[in-house]
PDB file of N, CA and C in Angstrom:
ATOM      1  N   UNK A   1      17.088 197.573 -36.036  1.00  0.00           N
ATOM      2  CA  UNK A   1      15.854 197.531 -35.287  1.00  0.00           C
ATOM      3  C   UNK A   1      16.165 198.010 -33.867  1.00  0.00           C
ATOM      4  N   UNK A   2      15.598 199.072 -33.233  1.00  0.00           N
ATOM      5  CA  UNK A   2      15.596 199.221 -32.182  1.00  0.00           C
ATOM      6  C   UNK A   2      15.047 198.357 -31.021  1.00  0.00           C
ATOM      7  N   UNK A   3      15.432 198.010 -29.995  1.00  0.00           N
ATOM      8  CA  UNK A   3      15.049 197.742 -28.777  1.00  0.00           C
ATOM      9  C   UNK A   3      14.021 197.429 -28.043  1.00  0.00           C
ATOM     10  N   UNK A   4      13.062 198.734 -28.450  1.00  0.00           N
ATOM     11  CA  UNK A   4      11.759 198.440 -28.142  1.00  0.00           C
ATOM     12  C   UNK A   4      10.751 197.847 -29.414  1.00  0.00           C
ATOM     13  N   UNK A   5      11.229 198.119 -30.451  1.00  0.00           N
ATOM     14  CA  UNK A   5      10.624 197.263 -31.455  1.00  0.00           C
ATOM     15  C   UNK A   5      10.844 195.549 -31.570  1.00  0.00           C
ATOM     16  N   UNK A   6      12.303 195.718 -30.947  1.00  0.00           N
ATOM     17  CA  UNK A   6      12.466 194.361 -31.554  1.00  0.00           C
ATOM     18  C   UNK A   6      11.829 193.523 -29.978  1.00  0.00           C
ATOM     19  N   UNK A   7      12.057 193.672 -28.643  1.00  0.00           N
ATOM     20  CA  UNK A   7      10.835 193.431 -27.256  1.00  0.00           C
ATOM     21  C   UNK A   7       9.462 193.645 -28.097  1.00  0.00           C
ATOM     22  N   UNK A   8       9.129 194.297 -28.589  1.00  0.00           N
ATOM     23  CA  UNK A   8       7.510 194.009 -29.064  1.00  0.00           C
ATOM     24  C   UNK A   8       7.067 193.044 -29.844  1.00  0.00           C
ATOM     25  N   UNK A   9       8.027 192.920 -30.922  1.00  0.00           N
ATOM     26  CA  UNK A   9       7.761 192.097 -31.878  1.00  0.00           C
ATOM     27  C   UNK A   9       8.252 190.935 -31.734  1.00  0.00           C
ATOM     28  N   UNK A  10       8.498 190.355 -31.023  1.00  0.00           N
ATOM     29  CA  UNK A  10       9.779 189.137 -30.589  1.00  0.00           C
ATOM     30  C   UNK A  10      10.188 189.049 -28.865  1.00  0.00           C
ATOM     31  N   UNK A  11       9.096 188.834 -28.160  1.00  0.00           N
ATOM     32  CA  UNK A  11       9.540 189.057 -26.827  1.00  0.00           C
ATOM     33  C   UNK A  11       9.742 187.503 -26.045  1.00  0.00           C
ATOM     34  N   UNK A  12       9.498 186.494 -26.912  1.00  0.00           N
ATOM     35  CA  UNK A  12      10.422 184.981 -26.583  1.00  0.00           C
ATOM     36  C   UNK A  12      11.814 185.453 -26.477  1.00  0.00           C
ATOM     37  N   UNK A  13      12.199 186.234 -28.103  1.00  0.00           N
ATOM     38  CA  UNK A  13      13.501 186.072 -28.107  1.00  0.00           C
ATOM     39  C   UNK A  13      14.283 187.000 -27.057  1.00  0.00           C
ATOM     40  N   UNK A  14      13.583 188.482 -26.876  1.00  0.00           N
ATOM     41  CA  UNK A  14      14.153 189.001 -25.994  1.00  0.00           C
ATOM     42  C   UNK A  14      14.256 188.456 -24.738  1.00  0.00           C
ATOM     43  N   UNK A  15      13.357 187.769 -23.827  1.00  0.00           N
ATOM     44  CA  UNK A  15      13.381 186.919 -22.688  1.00  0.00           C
ATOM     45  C   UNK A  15      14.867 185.772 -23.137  1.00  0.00           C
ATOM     46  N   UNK A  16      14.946 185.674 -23.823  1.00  0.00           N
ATOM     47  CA  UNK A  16      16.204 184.542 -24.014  1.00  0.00           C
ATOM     48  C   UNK A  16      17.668 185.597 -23.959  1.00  0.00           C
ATOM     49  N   UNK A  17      17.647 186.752 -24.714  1.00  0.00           N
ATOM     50  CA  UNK A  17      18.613 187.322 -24.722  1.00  0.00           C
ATOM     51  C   UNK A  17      18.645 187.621 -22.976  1.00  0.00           C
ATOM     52  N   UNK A  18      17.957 188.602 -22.385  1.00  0.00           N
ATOM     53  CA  UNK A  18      17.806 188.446 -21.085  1.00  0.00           C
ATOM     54  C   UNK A  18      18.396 187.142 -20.158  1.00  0.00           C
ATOM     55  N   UNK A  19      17.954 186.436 -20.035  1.00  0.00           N
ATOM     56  CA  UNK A  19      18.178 185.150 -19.524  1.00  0.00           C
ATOM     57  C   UNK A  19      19.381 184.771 -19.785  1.00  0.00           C
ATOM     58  N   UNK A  20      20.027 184.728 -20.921  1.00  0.00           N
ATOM     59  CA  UNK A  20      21.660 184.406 -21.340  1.00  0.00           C
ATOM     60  C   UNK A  20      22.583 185.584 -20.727  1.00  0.00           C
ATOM     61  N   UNK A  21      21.790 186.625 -20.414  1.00  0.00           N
ATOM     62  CA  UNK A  21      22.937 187.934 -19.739  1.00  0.00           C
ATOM     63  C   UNK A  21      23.026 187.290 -18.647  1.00  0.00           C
ATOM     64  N   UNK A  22      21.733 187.202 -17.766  1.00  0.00           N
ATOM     65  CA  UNK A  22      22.129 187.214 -16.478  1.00  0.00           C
ATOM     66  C   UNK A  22      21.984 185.710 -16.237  1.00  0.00           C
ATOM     67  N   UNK A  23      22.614 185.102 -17.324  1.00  0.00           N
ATOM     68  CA  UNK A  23      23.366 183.684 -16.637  1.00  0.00           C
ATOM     69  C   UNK A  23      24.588 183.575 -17.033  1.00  0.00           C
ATOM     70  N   UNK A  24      25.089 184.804 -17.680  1.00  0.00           N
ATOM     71  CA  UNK A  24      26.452 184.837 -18.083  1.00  0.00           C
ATOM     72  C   UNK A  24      27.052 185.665 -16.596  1.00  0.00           C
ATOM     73  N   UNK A  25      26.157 186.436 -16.475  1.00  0.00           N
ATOM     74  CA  UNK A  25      26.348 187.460 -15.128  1.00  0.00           C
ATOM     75  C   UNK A  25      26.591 186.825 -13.793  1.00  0.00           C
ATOM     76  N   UNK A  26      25.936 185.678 -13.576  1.00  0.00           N
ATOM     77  CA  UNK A  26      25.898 185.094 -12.434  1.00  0.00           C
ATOM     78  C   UNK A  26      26.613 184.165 -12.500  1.00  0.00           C
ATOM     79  N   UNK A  27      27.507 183.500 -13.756  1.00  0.00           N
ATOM     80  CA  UNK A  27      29.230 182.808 -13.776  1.00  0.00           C
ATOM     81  C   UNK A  27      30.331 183.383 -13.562  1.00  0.00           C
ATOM     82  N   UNK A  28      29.786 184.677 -13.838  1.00  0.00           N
ATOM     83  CA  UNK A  28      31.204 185.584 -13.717  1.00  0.00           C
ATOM     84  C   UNK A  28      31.373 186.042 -12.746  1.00  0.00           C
ATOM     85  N   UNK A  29      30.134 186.660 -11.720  1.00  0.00           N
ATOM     86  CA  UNK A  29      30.004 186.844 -10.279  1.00  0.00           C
ATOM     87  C   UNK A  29      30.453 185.410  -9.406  1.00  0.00           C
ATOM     88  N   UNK A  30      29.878 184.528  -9.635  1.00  0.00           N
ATOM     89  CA  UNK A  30      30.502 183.068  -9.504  1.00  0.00           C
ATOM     90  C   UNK A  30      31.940 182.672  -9.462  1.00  0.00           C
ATOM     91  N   UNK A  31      32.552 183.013 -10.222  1.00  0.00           N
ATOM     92  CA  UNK A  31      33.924 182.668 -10.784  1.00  0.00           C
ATOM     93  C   UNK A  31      34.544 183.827  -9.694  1.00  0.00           C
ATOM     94  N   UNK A  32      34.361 184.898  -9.691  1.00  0.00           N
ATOM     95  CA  UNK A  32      35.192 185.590  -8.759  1.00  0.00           C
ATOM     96  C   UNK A  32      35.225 185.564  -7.636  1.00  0.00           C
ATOM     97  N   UNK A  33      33.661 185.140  -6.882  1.00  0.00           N
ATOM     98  CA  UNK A  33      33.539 184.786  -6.093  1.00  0.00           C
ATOM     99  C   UNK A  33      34.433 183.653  -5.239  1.00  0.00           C
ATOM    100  N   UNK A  34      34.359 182.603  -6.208  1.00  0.00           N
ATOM    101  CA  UNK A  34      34.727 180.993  -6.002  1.00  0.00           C
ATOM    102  C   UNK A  34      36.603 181.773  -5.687  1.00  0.00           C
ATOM    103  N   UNK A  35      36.940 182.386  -6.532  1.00  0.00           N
ATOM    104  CA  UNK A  35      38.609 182.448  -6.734  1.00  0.00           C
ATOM    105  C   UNK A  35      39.129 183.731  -5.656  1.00  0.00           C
ATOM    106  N   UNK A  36      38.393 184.450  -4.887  1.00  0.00           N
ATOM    107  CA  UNK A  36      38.485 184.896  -3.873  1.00  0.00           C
ATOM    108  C   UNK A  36      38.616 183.626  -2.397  1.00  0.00           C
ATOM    109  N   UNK A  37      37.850 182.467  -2.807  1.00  0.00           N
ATOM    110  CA  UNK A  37      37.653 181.786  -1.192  1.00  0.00           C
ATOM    111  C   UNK A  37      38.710 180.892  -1.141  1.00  0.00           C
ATOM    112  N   UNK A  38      40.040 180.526  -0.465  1.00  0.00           N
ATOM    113  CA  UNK A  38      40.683 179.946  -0.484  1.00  0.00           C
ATOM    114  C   UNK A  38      40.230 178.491  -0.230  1.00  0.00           C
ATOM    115  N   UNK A  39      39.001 178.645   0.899  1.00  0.00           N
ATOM    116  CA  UNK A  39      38.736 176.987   1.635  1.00  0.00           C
ATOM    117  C   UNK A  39      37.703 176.654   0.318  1.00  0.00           C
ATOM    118  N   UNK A  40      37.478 175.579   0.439  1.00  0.00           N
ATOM    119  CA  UNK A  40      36.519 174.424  -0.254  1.00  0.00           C
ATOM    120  C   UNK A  40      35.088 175.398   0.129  1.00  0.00           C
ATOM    121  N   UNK A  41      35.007 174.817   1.625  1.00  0.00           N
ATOM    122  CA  UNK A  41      33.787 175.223   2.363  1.00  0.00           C
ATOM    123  C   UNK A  41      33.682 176.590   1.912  1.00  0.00           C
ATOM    124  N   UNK A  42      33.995 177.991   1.989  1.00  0.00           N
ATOM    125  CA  UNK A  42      33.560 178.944   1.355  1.00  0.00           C
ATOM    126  C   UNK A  42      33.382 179.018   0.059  1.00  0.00           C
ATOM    127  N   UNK A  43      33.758 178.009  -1.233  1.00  0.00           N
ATOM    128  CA  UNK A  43      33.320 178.005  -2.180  1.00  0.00           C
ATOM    129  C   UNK A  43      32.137 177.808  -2.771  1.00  0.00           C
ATOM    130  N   UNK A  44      31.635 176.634  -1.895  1.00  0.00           N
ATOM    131  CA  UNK A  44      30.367 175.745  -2.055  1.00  0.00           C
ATOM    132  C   UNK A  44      29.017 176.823  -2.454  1.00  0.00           C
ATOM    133  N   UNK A  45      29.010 177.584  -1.498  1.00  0.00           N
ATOM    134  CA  UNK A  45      28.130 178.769  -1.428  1.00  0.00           C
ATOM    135  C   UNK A  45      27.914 179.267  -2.900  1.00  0.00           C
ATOM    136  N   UNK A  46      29.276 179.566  -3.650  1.00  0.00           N
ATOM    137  CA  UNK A  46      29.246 180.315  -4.782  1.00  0.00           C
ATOM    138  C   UNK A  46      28.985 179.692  -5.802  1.00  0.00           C
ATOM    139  N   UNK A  47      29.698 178.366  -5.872  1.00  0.00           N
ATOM    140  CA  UNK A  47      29.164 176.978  -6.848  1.00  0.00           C
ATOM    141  C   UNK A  47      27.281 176.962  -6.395  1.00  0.00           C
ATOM    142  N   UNK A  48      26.922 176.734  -5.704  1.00  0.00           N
ATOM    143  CA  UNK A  48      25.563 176.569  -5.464  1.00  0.00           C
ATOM    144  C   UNK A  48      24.799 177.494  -5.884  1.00  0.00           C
ATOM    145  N   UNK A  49      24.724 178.623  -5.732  1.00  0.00           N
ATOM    146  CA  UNK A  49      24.130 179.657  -6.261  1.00  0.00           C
ATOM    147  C   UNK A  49      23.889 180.559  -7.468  1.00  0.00           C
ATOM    148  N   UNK A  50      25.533 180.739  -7.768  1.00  0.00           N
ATOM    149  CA  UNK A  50      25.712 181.222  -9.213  1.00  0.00           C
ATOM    150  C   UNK A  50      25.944 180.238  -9.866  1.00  0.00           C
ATOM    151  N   UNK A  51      26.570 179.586 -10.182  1.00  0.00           N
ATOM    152  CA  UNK A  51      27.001 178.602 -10.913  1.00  0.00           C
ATOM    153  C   UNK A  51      25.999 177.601 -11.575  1.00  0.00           C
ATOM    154  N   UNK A  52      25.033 177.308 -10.653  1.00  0.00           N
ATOM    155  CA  UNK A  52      24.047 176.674 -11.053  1.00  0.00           C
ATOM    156  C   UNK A  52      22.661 177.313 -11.478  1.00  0.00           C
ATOM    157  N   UNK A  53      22.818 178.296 -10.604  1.00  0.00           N
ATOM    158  CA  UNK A  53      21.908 179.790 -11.326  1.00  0.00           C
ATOM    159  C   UNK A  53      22.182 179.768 -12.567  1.00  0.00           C
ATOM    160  N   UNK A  54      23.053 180.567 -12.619  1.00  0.00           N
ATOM    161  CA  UNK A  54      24.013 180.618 -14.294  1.00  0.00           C
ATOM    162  C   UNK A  54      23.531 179.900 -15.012  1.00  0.00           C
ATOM    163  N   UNK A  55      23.752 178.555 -15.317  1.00  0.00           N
ATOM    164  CA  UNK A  55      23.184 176.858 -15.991  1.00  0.00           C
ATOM    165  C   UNK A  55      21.843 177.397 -16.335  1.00  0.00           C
ATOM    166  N   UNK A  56      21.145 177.520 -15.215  1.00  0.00           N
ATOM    167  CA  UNK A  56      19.801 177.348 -15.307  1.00  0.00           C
ATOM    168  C   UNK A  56      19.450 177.973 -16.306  1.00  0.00           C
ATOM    169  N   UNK A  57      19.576 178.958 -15.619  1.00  0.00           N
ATOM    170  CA  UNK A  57      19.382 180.776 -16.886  1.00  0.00           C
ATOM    171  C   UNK A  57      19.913 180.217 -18.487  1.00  0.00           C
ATOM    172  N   UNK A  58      21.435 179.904 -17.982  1.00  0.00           N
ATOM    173  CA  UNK A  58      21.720 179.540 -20.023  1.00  0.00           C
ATOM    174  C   UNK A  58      20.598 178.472 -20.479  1.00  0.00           C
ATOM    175  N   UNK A  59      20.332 177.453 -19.435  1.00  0.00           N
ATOM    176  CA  UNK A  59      19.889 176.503 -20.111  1.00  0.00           C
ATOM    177  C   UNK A  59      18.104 176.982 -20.706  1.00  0.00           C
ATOM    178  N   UNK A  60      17.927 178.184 -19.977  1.00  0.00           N
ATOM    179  CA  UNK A  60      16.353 178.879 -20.064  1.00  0.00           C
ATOM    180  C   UNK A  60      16.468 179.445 -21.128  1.00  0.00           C
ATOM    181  N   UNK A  61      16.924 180.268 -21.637  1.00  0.00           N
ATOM    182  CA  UNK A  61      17.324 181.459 -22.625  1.00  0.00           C
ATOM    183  C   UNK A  61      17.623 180.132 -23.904  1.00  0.00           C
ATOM    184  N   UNK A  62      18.696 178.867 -23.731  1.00  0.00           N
ATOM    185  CA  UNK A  62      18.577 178.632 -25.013  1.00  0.00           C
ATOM    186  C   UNK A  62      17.097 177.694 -25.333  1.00  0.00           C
ATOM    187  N   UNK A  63      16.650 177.207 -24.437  1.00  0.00           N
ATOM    188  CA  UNK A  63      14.717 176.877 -24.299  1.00  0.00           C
ATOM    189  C   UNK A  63      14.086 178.010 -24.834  1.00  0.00           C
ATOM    190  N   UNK A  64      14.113 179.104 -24.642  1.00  0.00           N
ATOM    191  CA  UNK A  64      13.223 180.352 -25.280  1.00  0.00           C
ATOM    192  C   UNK A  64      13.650 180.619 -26.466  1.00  0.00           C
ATOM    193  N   UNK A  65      15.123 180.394 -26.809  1.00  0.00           N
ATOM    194  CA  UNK A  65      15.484 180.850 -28.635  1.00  0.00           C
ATOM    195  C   UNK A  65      14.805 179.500 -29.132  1.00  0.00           C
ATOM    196  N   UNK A  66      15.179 178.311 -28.767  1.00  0.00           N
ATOM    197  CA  UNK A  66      14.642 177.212 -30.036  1.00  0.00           C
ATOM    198  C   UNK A  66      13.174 177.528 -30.054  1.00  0.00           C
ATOM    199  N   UNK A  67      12.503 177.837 -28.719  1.00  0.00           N
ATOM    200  CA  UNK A  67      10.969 177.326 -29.015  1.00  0.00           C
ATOM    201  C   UNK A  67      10.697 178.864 -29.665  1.00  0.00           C
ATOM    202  N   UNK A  68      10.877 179.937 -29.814  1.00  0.00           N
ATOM    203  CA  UNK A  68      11.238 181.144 -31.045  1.00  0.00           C
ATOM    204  C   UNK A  68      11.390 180.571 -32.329  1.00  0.00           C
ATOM    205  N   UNK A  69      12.257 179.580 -32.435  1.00  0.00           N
ATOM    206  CA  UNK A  69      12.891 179.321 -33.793  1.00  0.00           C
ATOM    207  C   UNK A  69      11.505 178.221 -34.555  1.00  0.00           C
ATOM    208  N   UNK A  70      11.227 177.543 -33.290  1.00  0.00           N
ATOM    209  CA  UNK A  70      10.245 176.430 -33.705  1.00  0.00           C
ATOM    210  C   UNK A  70       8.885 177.096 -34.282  1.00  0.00           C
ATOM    211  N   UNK A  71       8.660 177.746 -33.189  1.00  0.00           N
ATOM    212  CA  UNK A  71       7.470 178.898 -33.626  1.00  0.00           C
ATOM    213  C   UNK A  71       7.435 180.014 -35.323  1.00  0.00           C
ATOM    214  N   UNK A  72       8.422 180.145 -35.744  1.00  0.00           N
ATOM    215  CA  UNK A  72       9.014 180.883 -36.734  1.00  0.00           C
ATOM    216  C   UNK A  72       9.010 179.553 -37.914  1.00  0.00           C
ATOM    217  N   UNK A  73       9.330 178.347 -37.594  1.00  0.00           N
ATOM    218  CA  UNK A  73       9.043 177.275 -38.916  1.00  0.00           C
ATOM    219  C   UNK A  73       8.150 176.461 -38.859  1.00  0.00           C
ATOM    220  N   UNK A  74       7.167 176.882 -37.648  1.00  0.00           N
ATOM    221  CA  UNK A  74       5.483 176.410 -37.711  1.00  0.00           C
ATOM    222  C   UNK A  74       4.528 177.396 -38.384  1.00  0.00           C
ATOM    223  N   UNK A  75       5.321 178.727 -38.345  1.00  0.00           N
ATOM    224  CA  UNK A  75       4.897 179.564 -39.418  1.00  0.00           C
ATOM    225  C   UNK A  75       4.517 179.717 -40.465  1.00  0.00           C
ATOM    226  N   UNK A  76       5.944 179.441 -40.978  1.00  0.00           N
ATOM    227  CA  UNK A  76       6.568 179.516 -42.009  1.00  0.00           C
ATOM    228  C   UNK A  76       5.727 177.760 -43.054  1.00  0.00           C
ATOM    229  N   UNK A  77       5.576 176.869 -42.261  1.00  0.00           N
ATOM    230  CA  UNK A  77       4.915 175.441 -42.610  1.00  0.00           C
ATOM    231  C   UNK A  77       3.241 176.060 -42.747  1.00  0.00           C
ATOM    232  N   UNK A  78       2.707 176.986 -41.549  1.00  0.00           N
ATOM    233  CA  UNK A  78       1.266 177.148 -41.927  1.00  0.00           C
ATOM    234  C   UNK A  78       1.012 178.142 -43.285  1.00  0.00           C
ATOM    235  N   UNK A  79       2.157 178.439 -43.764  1.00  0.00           N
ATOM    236  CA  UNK A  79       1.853 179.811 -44.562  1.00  0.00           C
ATOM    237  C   UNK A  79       2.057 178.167 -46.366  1.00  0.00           C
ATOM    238  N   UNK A  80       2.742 177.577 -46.371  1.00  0.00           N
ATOM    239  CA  UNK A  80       2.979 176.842 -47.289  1.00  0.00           C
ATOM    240  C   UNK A  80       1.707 175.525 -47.143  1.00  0.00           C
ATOM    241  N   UNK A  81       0.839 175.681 -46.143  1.00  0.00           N
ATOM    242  CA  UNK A  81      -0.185 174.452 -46.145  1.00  0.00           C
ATOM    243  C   UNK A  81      -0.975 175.314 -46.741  1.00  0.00           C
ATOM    244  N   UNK A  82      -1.272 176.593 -46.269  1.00  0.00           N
ATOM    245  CA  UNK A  82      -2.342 177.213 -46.930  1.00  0.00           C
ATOM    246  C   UNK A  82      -2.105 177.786 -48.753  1.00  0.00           C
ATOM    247  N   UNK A  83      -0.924 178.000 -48.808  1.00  0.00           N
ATOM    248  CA  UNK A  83      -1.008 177.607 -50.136  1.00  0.00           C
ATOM    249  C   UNK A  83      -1.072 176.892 -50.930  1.00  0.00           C
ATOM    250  N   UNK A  84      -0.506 175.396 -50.560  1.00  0.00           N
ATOM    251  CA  UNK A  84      -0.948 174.387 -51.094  1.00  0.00           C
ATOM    252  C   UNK A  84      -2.416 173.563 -51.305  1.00  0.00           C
ATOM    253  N   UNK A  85      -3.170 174.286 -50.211  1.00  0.00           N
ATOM    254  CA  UNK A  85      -4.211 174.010 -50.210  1.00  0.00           C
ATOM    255  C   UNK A  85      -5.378 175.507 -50.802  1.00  0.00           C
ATOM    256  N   UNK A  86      -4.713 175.912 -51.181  1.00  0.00           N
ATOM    257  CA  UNK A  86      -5.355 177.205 -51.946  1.00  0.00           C
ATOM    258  C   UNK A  86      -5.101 176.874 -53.461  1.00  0.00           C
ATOM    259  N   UNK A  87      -3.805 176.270 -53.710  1.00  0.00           N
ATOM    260  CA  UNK A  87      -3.790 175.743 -55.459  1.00  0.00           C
ATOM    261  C   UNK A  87      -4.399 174.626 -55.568  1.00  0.00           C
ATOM    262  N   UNK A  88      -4.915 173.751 -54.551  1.00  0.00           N
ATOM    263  CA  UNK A  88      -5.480 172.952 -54.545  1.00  0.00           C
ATOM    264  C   UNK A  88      -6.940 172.971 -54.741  1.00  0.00           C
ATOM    265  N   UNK A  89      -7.396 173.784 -54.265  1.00  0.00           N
ATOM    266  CA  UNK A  89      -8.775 174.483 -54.698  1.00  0.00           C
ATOM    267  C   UNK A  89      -9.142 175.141 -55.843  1.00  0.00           C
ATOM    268  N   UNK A  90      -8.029 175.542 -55.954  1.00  0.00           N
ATOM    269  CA  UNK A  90      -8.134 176.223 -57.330  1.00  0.00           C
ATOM    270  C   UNK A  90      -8.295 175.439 -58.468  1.00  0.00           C
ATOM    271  N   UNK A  91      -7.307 174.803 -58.715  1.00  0.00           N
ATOM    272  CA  UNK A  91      -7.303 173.179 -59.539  1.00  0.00           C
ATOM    273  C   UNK A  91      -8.139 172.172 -58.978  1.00  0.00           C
ATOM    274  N   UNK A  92      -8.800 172.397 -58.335  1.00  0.00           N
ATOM    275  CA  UNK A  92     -10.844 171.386 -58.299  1.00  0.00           C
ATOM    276  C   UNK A  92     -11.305 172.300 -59.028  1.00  0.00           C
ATOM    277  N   UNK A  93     -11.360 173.624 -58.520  1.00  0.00           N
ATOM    278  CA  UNK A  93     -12.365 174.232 -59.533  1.00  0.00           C
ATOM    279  C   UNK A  93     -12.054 174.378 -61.161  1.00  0.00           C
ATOM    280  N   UNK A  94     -11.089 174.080 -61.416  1.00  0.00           N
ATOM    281  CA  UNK A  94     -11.009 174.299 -62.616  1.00  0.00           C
ATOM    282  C   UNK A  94     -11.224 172.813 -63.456  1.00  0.00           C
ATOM    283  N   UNK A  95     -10.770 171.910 -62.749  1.00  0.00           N
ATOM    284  CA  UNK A  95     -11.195 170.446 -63.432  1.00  0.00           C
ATOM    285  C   UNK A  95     -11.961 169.484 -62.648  1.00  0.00           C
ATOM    286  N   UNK A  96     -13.312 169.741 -62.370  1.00  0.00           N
ATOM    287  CA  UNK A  96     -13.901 168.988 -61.238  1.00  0.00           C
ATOM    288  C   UNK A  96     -13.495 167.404 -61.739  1.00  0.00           C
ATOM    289  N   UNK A  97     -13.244 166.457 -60.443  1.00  0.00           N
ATOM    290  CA  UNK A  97     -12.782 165.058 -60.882  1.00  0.00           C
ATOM    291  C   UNK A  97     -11.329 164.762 -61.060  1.00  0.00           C
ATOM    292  N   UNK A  98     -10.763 166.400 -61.427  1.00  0.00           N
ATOM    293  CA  UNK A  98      -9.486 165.601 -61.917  1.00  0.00           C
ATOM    294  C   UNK A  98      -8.552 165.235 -60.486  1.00  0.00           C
ATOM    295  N   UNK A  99      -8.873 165.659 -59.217  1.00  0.00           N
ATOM    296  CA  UNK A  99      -7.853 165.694 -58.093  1.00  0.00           C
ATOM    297  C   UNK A  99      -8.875 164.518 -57.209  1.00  0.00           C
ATOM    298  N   UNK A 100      -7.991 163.974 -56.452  1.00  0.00           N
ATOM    299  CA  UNK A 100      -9.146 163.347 -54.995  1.00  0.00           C
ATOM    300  C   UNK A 100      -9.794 164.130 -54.374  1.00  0.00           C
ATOM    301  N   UNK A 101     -11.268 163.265 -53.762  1.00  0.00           N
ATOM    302  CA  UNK A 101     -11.721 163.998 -53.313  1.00  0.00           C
ATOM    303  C   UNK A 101     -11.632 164.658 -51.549  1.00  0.00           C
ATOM    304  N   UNK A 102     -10.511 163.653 -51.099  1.00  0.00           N
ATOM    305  CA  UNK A 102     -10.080 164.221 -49.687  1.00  0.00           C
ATOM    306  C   UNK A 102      -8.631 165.143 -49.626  1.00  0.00           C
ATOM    307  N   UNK A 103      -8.564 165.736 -49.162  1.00  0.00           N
ATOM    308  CA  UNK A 103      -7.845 166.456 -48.801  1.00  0.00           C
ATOM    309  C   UNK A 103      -6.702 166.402 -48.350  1.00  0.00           C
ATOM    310  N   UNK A 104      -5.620 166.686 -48.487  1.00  0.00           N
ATOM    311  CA  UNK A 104      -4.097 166.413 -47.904  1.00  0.00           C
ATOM    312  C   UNK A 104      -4.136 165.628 -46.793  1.00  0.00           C
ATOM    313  N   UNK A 105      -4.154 166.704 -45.909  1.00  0.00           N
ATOM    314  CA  UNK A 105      -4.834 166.013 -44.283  1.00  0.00           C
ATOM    315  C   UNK A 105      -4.823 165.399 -43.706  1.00  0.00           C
ATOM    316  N   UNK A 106      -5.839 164.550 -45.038  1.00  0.00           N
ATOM    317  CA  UNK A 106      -6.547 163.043 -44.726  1.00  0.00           C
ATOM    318  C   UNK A 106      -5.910 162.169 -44.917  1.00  0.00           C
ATOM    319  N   UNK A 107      -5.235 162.166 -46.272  1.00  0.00           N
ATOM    320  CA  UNK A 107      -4.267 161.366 -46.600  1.00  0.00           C
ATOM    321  C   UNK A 107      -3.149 160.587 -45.926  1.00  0.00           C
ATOM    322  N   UNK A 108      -2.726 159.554 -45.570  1.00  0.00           N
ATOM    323  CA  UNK A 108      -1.531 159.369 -44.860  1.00  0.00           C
ATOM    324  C   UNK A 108      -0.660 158.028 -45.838  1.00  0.00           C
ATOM    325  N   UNK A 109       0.241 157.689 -45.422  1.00  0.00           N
ATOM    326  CA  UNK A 109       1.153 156.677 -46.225  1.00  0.00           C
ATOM    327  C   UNK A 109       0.510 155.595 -46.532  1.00  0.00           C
ATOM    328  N   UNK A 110      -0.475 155.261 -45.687  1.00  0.00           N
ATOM    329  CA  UNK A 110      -1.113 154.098 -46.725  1.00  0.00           C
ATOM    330  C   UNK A 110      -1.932 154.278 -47.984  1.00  0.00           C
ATOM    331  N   UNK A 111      -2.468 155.515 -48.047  1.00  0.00           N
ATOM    332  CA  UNK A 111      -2.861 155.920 -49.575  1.00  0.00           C
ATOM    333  C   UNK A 111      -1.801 155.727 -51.030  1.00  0.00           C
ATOM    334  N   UNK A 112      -0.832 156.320 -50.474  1.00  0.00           N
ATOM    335  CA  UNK A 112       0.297 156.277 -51.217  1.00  0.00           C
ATOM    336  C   UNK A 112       0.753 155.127 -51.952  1.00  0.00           C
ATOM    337  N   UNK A 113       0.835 154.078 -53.452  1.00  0.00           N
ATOM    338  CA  UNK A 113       1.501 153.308 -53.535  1.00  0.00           C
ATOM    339  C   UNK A 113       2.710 153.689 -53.786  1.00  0.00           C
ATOM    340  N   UNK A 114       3.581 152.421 -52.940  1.00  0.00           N
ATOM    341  CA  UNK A 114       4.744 152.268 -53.210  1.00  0.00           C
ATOM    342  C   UNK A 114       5.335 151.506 -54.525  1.00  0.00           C
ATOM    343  N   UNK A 115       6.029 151.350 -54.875  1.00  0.00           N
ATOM    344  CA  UNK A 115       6.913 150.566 -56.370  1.00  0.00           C
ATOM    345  C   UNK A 115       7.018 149.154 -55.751  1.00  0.00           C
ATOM    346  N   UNK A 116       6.945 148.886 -54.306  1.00  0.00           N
ATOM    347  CA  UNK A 116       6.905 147.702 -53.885  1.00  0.00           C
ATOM    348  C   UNK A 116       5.946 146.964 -53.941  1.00  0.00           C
ATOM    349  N   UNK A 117       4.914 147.481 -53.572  1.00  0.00           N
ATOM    350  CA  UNK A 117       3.228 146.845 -53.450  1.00  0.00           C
ATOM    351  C   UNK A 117       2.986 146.458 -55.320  1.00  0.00           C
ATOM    352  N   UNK A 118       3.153 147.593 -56.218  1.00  0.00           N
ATOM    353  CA  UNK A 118       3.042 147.908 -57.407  1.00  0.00           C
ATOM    354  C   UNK A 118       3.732 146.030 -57.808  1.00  0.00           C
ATOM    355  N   UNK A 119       4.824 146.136 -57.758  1.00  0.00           N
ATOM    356  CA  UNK A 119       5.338 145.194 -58.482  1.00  0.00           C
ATOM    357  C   UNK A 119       4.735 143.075 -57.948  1.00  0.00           C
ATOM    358  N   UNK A 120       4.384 143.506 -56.752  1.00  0.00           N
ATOM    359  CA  UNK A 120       3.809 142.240 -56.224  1.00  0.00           C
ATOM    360  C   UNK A 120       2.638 141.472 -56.481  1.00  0.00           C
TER     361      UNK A 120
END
């Protein structure tokens, strides 16, 4: 996939790839920085800026891949509700009565018996 396809189609993830360069960029500018300054006091500068720049950025870029990844298996979950709820329709229409009449949805764990309640 080229470059500009894959920025079009995916531009969370490219903002993350981005963001992980130039927080890899600004440790390494950092690091040379810091190992050029003999005193403390001229270091501080470089710790403060890049270093924590850097962080930021990694810590941004890996915020933009998960919420990518999250987005991709909220997908992937809406594409399997709608089928389940498409065979679900299908099978009302074919046996009116035989399914409930509410909907997934609606349903929550107290509908459900357990083997516990059952046996009491």
């Amino acid at each position: 996939m080229d470059p500009v396809t894959f920025v079009r189609s995916q531009p969370d993830r490219a903002a993350a790839v981005l963001a992980a360069v130039v927080g890899v960029v600004l440790l390494v500018v950092g690091w040379f920085g810091v190992s050029d300054q003999g005193i403390v006091a001229g270091q501080i500068p470089y710790l403060i800026s890049c270093g924590l720049g850097g962080l930021f950025a990694l810590a941004t870029a890996t915020t933009l891949w998960l919420s990518a990844d999250l987005r991709d298996e909220w997908r992937k979950m809406d594409a399997v509700e709608a089928a389940v709820l498409e065979q679900n329709e299908i099978l009302r229409n074919l046996a009116p009565g035989a399914l409930p009449a509410t909907a997934p949805a609606e349903r929550n764990a107290h509908d459900i018996p357990s083997p516990a309640r059952e046996h009491a």
